[in-house]
Protein backbone atom coordinates (compact mmCIF):
# COMPACT_ATOMS: atom_id res chain seq x y z
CA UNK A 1 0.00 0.00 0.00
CA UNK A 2 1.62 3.37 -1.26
CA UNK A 3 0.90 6.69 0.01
CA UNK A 4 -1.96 7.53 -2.86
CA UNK A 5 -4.03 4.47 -1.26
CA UNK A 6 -3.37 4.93 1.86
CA UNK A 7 -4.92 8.31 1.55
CA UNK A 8 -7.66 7.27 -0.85
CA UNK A 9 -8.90 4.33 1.38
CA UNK A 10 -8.96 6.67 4.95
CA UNK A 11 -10.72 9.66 2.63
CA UNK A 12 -13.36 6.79 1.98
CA UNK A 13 -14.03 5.60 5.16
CA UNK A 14 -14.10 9.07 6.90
CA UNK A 15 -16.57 10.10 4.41
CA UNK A 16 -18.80 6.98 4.51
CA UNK A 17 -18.56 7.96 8.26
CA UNK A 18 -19.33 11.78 8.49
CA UNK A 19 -22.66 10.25 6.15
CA UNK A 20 -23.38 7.98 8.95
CA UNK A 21 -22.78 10.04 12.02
CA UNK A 22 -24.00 13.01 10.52
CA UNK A 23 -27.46 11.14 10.04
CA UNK A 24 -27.89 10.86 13.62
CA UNK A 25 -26.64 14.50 14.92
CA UNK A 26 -23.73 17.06 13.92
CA UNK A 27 -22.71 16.25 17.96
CA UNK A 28 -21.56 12.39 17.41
CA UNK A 29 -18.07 11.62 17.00
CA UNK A 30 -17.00 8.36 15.86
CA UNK A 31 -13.49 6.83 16.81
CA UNK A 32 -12.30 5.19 13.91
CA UNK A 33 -9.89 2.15 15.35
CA UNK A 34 -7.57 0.54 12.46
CA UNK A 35 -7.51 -2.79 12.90
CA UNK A 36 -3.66 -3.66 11.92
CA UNK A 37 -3.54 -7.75 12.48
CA UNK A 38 -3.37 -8.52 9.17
CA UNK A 39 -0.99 -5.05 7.84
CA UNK A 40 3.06 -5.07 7.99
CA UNK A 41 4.08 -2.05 10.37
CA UNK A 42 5.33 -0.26 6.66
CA UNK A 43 1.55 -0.36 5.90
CA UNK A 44 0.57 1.10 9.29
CA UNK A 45 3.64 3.86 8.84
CA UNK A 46 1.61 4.99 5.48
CA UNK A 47 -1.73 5.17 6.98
CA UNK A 48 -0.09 6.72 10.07
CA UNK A 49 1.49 9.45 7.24
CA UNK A 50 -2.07 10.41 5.92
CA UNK A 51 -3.39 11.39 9.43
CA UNK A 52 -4.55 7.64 11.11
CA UNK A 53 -3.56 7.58 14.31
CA UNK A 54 -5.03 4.40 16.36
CA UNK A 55 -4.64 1.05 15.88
CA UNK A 56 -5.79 -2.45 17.33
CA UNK A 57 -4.15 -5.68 17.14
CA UNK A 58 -5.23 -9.07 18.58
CA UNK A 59 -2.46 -10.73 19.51
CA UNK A 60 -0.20 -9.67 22.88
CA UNK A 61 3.52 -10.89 20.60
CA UNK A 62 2.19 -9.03 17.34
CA UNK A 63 1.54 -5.93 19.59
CA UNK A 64 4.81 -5.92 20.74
CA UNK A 65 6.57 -6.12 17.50
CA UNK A 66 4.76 -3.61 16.10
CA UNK A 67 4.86 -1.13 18.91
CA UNK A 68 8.96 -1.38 18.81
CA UNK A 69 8.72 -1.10 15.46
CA UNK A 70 6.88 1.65 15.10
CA UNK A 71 7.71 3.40 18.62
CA UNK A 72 8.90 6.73 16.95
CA UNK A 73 5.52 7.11 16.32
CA UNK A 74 3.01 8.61 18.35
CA UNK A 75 0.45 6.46 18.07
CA UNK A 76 -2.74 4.90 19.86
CA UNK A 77 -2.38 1.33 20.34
CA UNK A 78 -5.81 -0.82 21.37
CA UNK A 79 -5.82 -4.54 22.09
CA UNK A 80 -8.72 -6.16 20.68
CA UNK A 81 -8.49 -9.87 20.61
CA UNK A 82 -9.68 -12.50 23.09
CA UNK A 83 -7.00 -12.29 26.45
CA UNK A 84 -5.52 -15.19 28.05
CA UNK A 85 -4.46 -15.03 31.32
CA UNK A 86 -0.32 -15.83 30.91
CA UNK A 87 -0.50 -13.14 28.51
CA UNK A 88 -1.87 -10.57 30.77
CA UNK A 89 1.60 -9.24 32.48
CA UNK A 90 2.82 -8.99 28.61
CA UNK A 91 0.18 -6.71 27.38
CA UNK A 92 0.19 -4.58 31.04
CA UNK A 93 3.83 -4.08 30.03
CA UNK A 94 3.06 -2.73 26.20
CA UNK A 95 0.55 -0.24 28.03
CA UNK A 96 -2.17 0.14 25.33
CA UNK A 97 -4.53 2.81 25.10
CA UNK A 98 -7.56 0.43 25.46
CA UNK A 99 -8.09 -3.39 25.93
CA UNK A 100 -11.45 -4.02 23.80
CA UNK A 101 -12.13 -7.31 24.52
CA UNK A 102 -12.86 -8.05 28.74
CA UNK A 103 -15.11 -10.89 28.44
CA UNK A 104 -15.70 -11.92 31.99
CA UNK A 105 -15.57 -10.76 35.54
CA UNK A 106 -13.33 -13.01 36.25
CA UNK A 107 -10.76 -12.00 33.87
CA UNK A 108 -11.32 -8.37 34.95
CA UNK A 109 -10.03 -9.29 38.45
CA UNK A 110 -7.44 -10.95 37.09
CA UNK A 111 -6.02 -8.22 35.23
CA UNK A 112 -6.78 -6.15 38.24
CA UNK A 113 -4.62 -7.99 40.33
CA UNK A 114 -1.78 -8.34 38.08
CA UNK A 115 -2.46 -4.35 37.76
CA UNK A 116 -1.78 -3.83 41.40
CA UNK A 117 1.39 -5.97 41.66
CA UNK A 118 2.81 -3.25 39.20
CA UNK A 119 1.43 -0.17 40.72
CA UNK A 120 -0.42 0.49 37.22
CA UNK A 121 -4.00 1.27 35.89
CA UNK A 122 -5.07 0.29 32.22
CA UNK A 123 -8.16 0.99 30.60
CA UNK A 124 -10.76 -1.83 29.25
CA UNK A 125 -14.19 -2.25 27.43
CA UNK A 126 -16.78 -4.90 28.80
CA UNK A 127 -17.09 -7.44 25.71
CA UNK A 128 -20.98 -8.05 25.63
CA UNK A 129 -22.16 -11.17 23.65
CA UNK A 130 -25.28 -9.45 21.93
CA UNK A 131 -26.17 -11.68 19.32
CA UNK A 132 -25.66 -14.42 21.11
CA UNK A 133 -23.43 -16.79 19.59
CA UNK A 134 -21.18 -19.99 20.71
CA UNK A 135 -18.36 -18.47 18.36
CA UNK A 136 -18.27 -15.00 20.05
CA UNK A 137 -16.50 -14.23 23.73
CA UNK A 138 -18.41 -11.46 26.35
CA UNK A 139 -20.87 -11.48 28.85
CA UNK A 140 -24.71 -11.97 27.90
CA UNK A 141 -26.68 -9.32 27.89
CA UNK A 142 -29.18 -9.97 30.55
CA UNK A 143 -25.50 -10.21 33.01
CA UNK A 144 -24.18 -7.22 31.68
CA UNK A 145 -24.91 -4.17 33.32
CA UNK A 146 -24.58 -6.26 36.42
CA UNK A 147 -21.34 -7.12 35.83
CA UNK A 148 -19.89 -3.90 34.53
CA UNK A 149 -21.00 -2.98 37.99
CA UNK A 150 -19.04 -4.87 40.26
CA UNK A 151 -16.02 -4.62 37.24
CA UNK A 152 -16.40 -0.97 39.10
CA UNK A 153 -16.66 -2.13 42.47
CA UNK A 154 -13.88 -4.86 42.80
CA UNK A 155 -11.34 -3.55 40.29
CA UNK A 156 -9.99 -0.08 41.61
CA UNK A 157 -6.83 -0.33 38.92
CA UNK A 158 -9.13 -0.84 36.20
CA UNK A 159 -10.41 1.89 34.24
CA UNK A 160 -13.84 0.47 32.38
CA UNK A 161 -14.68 2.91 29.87
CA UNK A 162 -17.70 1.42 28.04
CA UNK A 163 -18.70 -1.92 26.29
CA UNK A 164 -18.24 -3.50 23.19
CA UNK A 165 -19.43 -6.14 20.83
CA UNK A 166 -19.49 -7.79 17.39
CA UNK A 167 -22.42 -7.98 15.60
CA UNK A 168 -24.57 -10.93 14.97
CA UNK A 169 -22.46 -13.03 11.77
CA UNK A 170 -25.84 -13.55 9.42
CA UNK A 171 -26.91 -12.12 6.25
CA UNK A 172 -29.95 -10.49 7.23
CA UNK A 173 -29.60 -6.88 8.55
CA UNK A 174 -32.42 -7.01 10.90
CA UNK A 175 -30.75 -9.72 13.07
CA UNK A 176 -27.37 -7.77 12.75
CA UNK A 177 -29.35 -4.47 14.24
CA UNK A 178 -31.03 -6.18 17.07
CA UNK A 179 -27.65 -7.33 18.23
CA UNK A 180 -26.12 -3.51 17.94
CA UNK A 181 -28.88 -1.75 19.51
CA UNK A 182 -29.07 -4.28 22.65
CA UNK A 183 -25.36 -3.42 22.99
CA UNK A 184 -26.28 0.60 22.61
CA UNK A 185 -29.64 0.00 24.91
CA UNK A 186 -26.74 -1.46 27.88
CA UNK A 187 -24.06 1.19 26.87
CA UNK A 188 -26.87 4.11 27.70
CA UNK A 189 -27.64 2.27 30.81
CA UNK A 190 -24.27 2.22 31.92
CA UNK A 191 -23.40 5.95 30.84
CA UNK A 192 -24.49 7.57 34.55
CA UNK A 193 -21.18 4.74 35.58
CA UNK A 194 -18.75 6.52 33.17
CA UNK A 195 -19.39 4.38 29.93
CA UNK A 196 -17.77 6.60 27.48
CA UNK A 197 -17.38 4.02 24.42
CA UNK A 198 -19.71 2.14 22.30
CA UNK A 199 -17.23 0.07 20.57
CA UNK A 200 -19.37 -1.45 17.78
CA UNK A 201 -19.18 -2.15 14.21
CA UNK A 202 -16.51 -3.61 12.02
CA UNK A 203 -15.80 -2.87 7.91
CA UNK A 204 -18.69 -5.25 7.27
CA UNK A 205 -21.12 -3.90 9.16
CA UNK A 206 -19.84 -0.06 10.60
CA UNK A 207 -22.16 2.25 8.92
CA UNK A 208 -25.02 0.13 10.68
CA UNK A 209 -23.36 0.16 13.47
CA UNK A 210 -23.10 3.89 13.61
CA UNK A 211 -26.75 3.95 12.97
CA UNK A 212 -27.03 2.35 16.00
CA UNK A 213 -25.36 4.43 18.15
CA UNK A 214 -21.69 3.23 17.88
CA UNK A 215 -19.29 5.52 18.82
CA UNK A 216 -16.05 3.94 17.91
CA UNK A 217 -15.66 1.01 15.48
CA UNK A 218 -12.83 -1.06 14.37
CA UNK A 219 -12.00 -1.19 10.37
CA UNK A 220 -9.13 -3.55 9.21
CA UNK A 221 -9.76 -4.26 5.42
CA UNK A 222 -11.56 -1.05 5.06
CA UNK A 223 -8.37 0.77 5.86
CA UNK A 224 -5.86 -1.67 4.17
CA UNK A 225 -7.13 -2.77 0.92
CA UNK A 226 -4.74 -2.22 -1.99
């Protein structure tokens, strides 16, 4: 990916965006997240060069390498895949901006602890399992507001900053919707708590997202396409 398409491809999305957002008030931003797993650090350099400045990866070893990579940069870095446990002190020591993808309590109080042994804070999203499906990670959503509360209450290094999810993997859009506004209808519940984000919405499916109420999403081939 040169320069010309790197430009071309984040002129795209942030118009399809502004379209989106704009549809629902002048007064909602939308975080656009660039979702690197698949991109060389040259490729995230390029997109970095045409104004892009976070980026999510989903695995702990491929967030390292591309933070030292890239660590003249100043850039955002978010975690966003599924966390195992032996991998937690790892990613506390990379520091991201945001870890996406909390799926249970008791992972949050595992983090929390390992937190406190280092005498550091990191900020996370609550993953919410909207649609309901075996292949996805995150709390249900009858659980979720519940446990985003005693995240609060039992994890004082933890900074929980909102909730995310992935849509419902069908065809039909209807299905995909319910599963983005039950995430929004928690995420307004939850905003009197401090919920800032509504991480929601990938390159498949972010403009519906958006309609929804999203207020960040995460775009990988979007972003990266040649």
């Amino acid at each position: 990916m040169n320069k010309l398409t790197a430009t071309r491809n984040l002129d795209d999305l942030i118009t399809r965006v502004e379209g989106a957002r704009l549809k629902i008030s002048e007064h909602h931003i939308v975080k656009i997240i660039g979702i690197s797993k698949y991109s060389t650090s040259k490729e995230i350099e390029e997109l970095y060069n045409v104004g892009q400045r976070a980026f999510g990866e989903n695995k702990v070893q491929d967030l390292k390498i591309k933070t030292q990579d890239l660590e003249e940069l100043p850039l955002e870095w978010h975690f966003v895949g599924t966390l195992q446990k032996n991998k937690i002190n790892n990613l506390i020591d990379l520091n991201p901006s945001l870890i996406h993808s909390i799926d249970s309590l008791e992972l949050a109080q595992e983090l929390n602890k390992k937190l406190e042994v280092k005498n550091k804070k990191l900020s996370i999203l609550l993953q919410i399992n909207s649609a309901y499906e075996d292949t996805k990670s995150g709390v249900i959503p009858e659980v979720a507001v519940e446990i985003y509360k005693q995240i609060l209450d039992t994890c004082p290094n933890v900074r929980l900053k909102g909730v995310m999810s992935i849509g419902a993997h069908v065809s039909d859009e209807k299905i995909v919707k319910e599963s983005f506004k039950t995430t929004k209808k928690i995420y307004d519940e939850l905003v009197p708590f401090g919920a800032k984000y509504c991480s929601m919405g990938m390159s498949s499916d972010y403009e519906l997202a958006i309609a929804c109420g999203s207020n960040m999403i995460r775009v990988g081939s979007t972003l990266f396409k040649d």
